[in-house]
PDB file of N, CA and C in Angstrom:
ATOM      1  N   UNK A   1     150.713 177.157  40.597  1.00  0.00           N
ATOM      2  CA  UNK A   1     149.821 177.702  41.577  1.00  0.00           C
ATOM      3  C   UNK A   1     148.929 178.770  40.952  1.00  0.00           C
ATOM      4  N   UNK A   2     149.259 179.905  39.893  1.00  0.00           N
ATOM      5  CA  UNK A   2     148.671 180.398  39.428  1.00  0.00           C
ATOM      6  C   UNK A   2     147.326 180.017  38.545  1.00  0.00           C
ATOM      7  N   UNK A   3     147.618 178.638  38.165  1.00  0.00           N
ATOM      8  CA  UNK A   3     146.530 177.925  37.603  1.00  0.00           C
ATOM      9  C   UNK A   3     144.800 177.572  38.608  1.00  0.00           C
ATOM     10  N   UNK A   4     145.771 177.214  39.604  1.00  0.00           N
ATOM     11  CA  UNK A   4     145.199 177.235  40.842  1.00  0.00           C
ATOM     12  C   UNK A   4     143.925 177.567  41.461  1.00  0.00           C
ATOM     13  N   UNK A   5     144.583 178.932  41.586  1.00  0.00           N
ATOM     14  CA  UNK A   5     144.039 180.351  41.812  1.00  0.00           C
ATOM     15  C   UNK A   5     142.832 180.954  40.938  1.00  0.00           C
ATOM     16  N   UNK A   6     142.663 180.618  40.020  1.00  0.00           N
ATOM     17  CA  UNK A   6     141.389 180.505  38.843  1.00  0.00           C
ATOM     18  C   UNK A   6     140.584 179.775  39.806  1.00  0.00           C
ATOM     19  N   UNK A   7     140.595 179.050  40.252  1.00  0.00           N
ATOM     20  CA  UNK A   7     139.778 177.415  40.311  1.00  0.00           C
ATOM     21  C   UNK A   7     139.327 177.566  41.768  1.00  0.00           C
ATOM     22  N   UNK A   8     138.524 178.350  42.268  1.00  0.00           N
ATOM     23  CA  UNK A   8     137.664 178.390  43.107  1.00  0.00           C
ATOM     24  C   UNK A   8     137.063 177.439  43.892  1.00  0.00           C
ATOM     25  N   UNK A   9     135.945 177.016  42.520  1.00  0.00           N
ATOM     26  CA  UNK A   9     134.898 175.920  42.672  1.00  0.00           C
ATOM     27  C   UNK A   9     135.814 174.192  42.447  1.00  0.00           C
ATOM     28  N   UNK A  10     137.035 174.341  42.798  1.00  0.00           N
ATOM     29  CA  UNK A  10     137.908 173.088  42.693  1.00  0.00           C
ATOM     30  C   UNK A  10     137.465 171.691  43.714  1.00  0.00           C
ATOM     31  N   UNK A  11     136.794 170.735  43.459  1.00  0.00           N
ATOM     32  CA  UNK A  11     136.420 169.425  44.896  1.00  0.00           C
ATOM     33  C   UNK A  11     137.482 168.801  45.006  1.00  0.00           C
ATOM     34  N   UNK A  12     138.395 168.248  43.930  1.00  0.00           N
ATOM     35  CA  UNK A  12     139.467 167.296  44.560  1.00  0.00           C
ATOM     36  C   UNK A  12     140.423 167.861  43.517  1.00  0.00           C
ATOM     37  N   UNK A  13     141.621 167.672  44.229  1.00  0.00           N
ATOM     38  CA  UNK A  13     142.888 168.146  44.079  1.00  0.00           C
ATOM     39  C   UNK A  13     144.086 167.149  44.584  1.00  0.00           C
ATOM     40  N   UNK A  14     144.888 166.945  43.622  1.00  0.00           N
ATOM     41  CA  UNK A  14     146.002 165.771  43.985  1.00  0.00           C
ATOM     42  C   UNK A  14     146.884 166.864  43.104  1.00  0.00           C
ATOM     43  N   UNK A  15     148.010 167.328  44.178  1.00  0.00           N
ATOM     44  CA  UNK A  15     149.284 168.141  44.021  1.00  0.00           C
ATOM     45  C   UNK A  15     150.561 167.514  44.131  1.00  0.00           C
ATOM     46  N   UNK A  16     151.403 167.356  43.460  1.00  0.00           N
ATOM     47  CA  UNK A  16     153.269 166.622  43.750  1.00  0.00           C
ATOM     48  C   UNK A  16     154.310 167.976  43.405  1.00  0.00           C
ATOM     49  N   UNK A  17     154.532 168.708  44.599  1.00  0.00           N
ATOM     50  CA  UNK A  17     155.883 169.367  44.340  1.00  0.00           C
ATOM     51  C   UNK A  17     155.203 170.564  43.395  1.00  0.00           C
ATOM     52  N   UNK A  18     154.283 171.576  44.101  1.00  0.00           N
ATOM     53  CA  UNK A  18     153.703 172.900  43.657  1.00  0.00           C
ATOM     54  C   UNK A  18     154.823 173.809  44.129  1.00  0.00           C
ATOM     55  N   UNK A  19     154.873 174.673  42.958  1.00  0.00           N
ATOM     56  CA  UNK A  19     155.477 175.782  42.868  1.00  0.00           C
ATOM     57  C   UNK A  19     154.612 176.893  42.550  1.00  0.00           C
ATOM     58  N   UNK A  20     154.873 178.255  42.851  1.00  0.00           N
ATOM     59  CA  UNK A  20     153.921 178.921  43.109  1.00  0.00           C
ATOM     60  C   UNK A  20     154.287 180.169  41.559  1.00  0.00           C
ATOM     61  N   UNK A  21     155.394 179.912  41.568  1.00  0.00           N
ATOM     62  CA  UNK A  21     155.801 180.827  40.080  1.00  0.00           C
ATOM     63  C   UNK A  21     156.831 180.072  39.416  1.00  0.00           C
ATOM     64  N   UNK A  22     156.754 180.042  37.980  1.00  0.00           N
ATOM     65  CA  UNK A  22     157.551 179.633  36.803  1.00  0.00           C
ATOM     66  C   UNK A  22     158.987 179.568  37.371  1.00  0.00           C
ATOM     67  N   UNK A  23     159.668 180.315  38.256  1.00  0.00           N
ATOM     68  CA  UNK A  23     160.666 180.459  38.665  1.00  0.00           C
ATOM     69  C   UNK A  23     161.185 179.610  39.776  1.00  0.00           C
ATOM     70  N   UNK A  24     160.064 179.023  40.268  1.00  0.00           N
ATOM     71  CA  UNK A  24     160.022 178.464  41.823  1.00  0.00           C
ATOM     72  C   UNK A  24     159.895 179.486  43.111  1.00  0.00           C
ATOM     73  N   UNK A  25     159.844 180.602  42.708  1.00  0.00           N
ATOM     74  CA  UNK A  25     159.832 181.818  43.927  1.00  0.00           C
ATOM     75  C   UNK A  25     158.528 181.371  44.200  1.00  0.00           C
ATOM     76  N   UNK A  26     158.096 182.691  45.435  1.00  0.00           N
ATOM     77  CA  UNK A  26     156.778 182.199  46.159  1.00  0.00           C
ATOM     78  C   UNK A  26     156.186 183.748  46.761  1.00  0.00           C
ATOM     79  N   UNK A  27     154.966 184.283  46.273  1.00  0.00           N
ATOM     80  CA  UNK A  27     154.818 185.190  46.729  1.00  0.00           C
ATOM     81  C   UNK A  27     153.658 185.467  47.667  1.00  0.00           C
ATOM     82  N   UNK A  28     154.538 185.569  48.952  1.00  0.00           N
ATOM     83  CA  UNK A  28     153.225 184.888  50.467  1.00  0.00           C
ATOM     84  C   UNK A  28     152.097 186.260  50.237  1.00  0.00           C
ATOM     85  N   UNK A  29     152.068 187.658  50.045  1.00  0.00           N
ATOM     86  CA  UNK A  29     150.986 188.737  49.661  1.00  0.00           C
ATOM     87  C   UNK A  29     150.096 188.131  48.604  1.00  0.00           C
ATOM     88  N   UNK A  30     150.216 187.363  47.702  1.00  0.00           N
ATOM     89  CA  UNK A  30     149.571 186.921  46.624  1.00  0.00           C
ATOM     90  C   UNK A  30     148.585 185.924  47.174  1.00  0.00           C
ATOM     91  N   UNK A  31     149.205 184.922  47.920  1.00  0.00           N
ATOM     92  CA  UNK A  31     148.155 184.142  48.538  1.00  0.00           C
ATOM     93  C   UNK A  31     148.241 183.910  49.619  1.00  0.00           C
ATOM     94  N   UNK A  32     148.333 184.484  50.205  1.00  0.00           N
ATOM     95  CA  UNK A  32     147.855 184.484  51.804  1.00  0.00           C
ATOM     96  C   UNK A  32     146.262 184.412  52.216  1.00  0.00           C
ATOM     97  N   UNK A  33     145.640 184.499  51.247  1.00  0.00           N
ATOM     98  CA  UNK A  33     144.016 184.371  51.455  1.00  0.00           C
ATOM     99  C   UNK A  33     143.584 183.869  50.661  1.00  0.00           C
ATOM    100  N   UNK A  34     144.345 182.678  50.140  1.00  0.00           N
ATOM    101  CA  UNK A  34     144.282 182.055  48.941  1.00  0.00           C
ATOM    102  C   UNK A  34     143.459 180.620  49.299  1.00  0.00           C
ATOM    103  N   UNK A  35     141.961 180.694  49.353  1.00  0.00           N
ATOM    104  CA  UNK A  35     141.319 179.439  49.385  1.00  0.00           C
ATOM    105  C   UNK A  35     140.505 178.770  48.875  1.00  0.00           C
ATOM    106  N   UNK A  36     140.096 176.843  49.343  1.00  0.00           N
ATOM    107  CA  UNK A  36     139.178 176.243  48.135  1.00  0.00           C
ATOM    108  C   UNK A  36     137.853 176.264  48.944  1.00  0.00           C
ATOM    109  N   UNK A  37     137.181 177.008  48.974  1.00  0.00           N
ATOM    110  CA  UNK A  37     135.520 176.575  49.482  1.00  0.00           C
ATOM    111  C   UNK A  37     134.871 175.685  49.569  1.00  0.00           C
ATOM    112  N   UNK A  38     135.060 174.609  48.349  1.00  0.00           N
ATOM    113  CA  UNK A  38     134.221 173.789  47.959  1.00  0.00           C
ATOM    114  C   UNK A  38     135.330 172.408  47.652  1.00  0.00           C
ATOM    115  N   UNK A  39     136.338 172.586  48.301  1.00  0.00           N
ATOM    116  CA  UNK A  39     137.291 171.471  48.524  1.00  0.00           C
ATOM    117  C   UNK A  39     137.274 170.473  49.327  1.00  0.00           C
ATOM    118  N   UNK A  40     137.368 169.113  48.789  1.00  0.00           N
ATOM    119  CA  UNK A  40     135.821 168.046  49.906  1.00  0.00           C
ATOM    120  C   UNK A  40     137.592 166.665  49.793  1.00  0.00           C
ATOM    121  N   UNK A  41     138.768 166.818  48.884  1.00  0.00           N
ATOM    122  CA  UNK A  41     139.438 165.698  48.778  1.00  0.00           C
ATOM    123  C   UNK A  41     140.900 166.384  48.206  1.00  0.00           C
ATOM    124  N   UNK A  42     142.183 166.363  49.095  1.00  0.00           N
ATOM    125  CA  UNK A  42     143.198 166.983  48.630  1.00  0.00           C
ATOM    126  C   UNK A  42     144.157 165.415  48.625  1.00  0.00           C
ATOM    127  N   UNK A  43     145.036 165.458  47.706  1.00  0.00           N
ATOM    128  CA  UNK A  43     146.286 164.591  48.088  1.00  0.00           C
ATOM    129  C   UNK A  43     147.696 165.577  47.840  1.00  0.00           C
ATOM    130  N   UNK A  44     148.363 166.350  48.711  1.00  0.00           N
ATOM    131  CA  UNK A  44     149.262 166.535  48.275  1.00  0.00           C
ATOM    132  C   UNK A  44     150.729 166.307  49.241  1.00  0.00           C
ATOM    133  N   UNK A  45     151.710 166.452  48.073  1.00  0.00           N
ATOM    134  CA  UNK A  45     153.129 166.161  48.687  1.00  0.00           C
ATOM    135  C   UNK A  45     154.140 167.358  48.510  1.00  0.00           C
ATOM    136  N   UNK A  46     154.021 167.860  49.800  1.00  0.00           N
ATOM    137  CA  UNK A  46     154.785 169.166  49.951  1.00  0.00           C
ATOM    138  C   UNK A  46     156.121 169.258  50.890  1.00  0.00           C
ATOM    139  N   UNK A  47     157.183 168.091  50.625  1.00  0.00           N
ATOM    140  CA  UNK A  47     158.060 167.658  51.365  1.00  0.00           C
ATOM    141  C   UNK A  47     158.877 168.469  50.173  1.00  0.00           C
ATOM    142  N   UNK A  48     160.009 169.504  50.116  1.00  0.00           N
ATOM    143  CA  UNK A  48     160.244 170.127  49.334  1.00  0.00           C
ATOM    144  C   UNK A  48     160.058 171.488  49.480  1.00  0.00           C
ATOM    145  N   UNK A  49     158.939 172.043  49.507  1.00  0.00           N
ATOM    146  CA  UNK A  49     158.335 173.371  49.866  1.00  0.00           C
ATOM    147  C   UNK A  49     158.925 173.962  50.924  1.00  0.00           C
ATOM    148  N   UNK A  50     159.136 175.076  51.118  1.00  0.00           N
ATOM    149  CA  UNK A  50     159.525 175.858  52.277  1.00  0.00           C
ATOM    150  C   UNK A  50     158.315 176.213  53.088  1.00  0.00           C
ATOM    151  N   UNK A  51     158.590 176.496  54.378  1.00  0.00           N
ATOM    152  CA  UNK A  51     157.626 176.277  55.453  1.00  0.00           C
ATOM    153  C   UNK A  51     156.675 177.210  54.782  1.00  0.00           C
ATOM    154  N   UNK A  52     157.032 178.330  54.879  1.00  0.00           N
ATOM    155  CA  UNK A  52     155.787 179.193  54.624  1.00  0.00           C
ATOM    156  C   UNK A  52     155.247 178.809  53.258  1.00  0.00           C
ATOM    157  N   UNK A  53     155.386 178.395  52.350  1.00  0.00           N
ATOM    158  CA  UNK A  53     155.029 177.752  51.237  1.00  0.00           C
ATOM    159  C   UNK A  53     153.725 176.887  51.731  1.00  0.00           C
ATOM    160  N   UNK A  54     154.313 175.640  52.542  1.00  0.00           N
ATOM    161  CA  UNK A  54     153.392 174.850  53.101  1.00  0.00           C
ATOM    162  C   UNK A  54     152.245 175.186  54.343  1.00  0.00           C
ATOM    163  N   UNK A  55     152.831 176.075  54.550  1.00  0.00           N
ATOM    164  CA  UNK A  55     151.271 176.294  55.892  1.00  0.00           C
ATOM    165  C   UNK A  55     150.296 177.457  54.997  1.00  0.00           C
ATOM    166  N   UNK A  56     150.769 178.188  54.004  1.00  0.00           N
ATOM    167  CA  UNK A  56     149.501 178.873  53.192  1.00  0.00           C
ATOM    168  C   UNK A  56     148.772 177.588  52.426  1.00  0.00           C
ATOM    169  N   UNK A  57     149.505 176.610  51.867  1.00  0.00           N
ATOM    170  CA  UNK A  57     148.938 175.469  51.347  1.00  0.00           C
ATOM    171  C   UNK A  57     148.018 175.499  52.212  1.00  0.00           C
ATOM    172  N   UNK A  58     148.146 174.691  53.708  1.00  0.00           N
ATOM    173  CA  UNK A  58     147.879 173.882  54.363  1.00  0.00           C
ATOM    174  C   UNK A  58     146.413 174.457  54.734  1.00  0.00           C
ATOM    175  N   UNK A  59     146.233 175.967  54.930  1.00  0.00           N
ATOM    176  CA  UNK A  59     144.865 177.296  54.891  1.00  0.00           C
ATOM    177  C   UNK A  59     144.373 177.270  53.924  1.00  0.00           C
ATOM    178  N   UNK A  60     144.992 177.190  52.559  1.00  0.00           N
ATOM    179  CA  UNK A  60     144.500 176.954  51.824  1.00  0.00           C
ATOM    180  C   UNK A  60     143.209 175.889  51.256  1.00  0.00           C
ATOM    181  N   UNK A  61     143.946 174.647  51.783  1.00  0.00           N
ATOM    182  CA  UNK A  61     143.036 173.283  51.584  1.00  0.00           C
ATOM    183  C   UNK A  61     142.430 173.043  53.284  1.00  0.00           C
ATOM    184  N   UNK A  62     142.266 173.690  54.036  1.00  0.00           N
ATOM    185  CA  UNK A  62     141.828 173.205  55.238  1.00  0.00           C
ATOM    186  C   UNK A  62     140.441 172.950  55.319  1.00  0.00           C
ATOM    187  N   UNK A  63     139.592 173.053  54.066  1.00  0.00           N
ATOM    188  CA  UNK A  63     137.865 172.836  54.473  1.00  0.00           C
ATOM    189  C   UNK A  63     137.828 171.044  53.869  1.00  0.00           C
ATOM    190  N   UNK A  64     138.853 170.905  53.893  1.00  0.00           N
ATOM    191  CA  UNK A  64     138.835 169.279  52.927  1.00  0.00           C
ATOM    192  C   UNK A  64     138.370 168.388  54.098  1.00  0.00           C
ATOM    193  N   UNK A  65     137.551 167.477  53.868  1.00  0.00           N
ATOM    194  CA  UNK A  65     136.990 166.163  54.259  1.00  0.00           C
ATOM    195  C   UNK A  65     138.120 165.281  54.205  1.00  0.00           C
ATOM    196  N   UNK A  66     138.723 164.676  53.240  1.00  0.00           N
ATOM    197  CA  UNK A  66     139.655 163.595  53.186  1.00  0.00           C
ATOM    198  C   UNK A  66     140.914 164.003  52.658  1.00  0.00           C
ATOM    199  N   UNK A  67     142.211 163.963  53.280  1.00  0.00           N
ATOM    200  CA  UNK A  67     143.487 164.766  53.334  1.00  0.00           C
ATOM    201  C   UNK A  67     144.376 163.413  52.964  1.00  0.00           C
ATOM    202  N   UNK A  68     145.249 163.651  52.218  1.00  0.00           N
ATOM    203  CA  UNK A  68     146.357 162.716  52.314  1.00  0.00           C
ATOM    204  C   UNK A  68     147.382 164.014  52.016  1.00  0.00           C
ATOM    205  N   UNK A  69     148.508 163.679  52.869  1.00  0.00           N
ATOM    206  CA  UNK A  69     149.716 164.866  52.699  1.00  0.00           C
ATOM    207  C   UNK A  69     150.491 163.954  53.435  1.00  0.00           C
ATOM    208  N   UNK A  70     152.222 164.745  52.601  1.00  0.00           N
ATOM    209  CA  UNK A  70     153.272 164.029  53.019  1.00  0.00           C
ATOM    210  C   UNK A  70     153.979 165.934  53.365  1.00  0.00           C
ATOM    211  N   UNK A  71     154.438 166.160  54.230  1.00  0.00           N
ATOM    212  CA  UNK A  71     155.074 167.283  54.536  1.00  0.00           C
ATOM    213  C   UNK A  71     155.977 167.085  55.452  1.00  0.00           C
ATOM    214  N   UNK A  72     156.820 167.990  55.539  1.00  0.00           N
ATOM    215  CA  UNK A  72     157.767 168.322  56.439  1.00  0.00           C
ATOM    216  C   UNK A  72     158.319 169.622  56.865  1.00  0.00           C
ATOM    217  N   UNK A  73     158.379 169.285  58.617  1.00  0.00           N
ATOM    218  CA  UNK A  73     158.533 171.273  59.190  1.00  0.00           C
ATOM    219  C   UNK A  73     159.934 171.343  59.180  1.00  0.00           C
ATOM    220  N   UNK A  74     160.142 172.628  59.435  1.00  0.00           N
ATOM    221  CA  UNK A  74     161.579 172.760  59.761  1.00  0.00           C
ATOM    222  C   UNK A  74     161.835 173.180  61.122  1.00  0.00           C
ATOM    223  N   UNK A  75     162.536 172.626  62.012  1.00  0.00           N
ATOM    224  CA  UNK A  75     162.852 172.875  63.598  1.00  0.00           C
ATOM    225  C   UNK A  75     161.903 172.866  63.918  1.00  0.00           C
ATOM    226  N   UNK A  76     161.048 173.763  64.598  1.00  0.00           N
ATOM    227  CA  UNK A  76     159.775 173.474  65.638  1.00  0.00           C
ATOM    228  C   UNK A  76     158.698 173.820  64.846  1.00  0.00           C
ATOM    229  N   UNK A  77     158.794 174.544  64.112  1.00  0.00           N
ATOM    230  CA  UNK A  77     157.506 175.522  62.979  1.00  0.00           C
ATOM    231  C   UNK A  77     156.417 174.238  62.921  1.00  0.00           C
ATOM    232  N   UNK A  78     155.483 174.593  63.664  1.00  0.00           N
ATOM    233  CA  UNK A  78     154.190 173.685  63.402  1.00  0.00           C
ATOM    234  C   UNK A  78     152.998 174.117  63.234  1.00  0.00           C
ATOM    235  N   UNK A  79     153.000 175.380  62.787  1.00  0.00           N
ATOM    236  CA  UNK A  79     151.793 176.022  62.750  1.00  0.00           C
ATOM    237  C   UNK A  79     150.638 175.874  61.777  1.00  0.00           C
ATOM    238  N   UNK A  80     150.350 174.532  61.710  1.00  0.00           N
ATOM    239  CA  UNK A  80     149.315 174.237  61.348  1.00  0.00           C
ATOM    240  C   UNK A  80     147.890 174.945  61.385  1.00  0.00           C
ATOM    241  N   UNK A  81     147.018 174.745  60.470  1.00  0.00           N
ATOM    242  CA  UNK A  81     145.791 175.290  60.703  1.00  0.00           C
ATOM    243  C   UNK A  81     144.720 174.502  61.330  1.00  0.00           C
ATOM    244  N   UNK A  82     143.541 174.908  61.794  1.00  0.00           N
ATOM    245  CA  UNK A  82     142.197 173.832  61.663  1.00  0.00           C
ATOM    246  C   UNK A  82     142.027 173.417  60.818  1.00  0.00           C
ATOM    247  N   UNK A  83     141.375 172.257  60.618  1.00  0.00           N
ATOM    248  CA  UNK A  83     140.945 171.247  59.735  1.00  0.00           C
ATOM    249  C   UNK A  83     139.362 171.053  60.531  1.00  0.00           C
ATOM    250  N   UNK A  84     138.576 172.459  60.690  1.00  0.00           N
ATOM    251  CA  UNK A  84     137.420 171.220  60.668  1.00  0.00           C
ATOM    252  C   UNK A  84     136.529 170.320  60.696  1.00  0.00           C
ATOM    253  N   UNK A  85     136.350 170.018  59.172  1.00  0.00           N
ATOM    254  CA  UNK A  85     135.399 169.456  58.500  1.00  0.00           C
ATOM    255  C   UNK A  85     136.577 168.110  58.222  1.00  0.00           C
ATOM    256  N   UNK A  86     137.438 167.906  58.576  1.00  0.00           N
ATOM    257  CA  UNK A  86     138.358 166.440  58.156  1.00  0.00           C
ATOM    258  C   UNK A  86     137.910 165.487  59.271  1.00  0.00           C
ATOM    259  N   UNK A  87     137.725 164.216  58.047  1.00  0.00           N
ATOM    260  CA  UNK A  87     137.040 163.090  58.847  1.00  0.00           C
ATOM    261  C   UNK A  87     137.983 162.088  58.650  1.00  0.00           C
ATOM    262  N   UNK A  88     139.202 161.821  57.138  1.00  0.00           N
ATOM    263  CA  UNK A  88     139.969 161.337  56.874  1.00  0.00           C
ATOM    264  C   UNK A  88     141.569 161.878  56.710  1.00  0.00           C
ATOM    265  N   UNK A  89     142.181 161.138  57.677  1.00  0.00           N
ATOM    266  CA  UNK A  89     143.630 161.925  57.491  1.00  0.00           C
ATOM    267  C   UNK A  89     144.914 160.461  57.219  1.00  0.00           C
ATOM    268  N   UNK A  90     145.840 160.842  56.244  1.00  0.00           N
ATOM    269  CA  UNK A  90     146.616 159.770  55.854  1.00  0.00           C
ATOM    270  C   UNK A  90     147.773 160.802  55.907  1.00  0.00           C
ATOM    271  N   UNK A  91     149.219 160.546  56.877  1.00  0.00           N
ATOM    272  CA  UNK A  91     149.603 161.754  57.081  1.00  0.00           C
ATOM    273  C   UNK A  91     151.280 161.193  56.882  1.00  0.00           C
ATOM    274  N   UNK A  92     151.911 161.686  56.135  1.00  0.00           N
ATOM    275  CA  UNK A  92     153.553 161.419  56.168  1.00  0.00           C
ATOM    276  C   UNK A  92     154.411 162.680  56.979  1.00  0.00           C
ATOM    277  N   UNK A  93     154.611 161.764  57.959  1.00  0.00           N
ATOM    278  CA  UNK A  93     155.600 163.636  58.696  1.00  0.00           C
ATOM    279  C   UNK A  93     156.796 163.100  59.159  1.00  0.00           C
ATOM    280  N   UNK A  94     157.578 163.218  58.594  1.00  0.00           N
ATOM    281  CA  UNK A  94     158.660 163.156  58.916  1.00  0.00           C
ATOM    282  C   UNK A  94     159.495 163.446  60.529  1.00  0.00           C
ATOM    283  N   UNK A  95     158.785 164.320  61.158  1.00  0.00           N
ATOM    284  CA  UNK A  95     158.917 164.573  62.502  1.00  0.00           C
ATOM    285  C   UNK A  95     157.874 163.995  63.380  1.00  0.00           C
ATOM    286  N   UNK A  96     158.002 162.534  63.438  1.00  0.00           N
ATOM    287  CA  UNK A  96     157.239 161.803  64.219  1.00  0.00           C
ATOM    288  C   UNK A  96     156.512 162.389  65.743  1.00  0.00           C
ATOM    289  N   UNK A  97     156.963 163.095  65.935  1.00  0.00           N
ATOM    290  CA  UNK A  97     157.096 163.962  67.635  1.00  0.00           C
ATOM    291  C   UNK A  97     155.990 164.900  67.634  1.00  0.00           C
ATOM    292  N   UNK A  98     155.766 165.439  66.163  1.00  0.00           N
ATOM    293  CA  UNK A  98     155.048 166.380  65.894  1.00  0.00           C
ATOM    294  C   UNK A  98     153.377 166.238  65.776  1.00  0.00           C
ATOM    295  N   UNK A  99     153.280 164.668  65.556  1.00  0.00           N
ATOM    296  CA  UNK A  99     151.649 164.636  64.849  1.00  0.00           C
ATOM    297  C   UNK A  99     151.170 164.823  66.262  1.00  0.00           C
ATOM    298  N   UNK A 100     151.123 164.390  67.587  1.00  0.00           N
ATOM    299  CA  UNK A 100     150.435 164.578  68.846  1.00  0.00           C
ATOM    300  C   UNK A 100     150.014 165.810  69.170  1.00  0.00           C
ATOM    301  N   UNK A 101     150.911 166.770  68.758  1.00  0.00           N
ATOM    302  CA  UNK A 101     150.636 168.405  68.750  1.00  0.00           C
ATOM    303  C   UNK A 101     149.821 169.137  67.540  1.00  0.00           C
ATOM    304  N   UNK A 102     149.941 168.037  66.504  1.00  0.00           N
ATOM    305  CA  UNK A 102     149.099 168.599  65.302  1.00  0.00           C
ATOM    306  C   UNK A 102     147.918 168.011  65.765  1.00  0.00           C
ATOM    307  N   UNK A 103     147.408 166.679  66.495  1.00  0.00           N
ATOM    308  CA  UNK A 103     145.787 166.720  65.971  1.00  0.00           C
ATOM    309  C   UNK A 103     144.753 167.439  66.808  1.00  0.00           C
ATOM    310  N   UNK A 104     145.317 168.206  67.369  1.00  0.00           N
ATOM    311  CA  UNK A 104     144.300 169.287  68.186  1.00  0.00           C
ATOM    312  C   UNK A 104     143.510 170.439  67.034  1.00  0.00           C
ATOM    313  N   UNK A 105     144.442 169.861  66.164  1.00  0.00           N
ATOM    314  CA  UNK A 105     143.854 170.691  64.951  1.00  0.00           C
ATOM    315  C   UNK A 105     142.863 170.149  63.700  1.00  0.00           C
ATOM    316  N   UNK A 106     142.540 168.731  64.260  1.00  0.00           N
ATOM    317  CA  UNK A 106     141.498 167.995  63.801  1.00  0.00           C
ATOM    318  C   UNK A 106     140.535 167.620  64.016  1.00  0.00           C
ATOM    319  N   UNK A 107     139.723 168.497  64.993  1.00  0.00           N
ATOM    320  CA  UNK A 107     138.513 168.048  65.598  1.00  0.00           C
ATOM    321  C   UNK A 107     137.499 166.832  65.651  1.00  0.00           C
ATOM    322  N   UNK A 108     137.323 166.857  64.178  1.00  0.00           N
ATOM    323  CA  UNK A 108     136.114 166.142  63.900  1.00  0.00           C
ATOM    324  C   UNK A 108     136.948 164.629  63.605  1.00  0.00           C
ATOM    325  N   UNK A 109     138.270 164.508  63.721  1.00  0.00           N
ATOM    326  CA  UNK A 109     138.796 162.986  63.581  1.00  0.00           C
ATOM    327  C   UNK A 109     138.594 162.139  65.304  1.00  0.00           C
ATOM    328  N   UNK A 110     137.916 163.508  66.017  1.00  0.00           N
ATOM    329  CA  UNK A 110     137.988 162.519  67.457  1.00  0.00           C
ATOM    330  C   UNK A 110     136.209 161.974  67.974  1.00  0.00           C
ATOM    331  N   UNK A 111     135.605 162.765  67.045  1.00  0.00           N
ATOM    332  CA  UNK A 111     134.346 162.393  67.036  1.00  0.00           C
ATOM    333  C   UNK A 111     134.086 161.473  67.795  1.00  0.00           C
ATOM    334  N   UNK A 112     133.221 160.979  68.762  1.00  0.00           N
ATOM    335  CA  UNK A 112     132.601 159.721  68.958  1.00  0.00           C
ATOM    336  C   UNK A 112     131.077 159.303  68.396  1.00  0.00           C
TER     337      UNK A 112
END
């Protein structure tokens, strides 16, 4: 993740199983305002990650156009962000129950 964090001007990004320090620790003050501006294509798989791990991700990459993610919450934690500028979503969730409550957070996928 620290590599990351350099990379500003980043457009596409395909992540498997990010860790945020050499150690696997995670330090939410470090990036909590940690984002891609110019991020137009993410693929990542954050089934693994601890929640708060995954919803700074999830702020993180939220200006993305085309999303593929495989994640998973723990108990009710769904605090997803907006998405949006997402026109493409390919979504693995393990808590089937959950995506109906997440796509209020996808605006532009209801477009007509």
């Amino acid at each position: 993740m620290e590599l990351l964090y350099g990379c500003p001007l980043l457009e596409d990004l395909k992540a498997d199983g990010l860790q945020y320090a050499h150690d696997g620790t995670f330090c939410k003050d470090r990036f909590k305002n940690f984002y891609f501006p110019k991020l137009v294509r993410a693929k990542i798989n954050s089934i693994g990650m601890e929640m708060d791990s995954s919803i700074i991700l999830l702020k993180a990459i939220s200006n993305v156009e085309f999303l593929t993610i495989s994640i998973k919450f723990g108990g009710d934690d769904y605090a997803v962000p907006e998405f949006p500028h997402l026109t493409h979503l390919t979504l693995t969730l393990r808590q089937k129950h959950l995506v109906l409550l997440m796509l209020k957070n996808f605006p532009k996928l209801f477009k007509v």
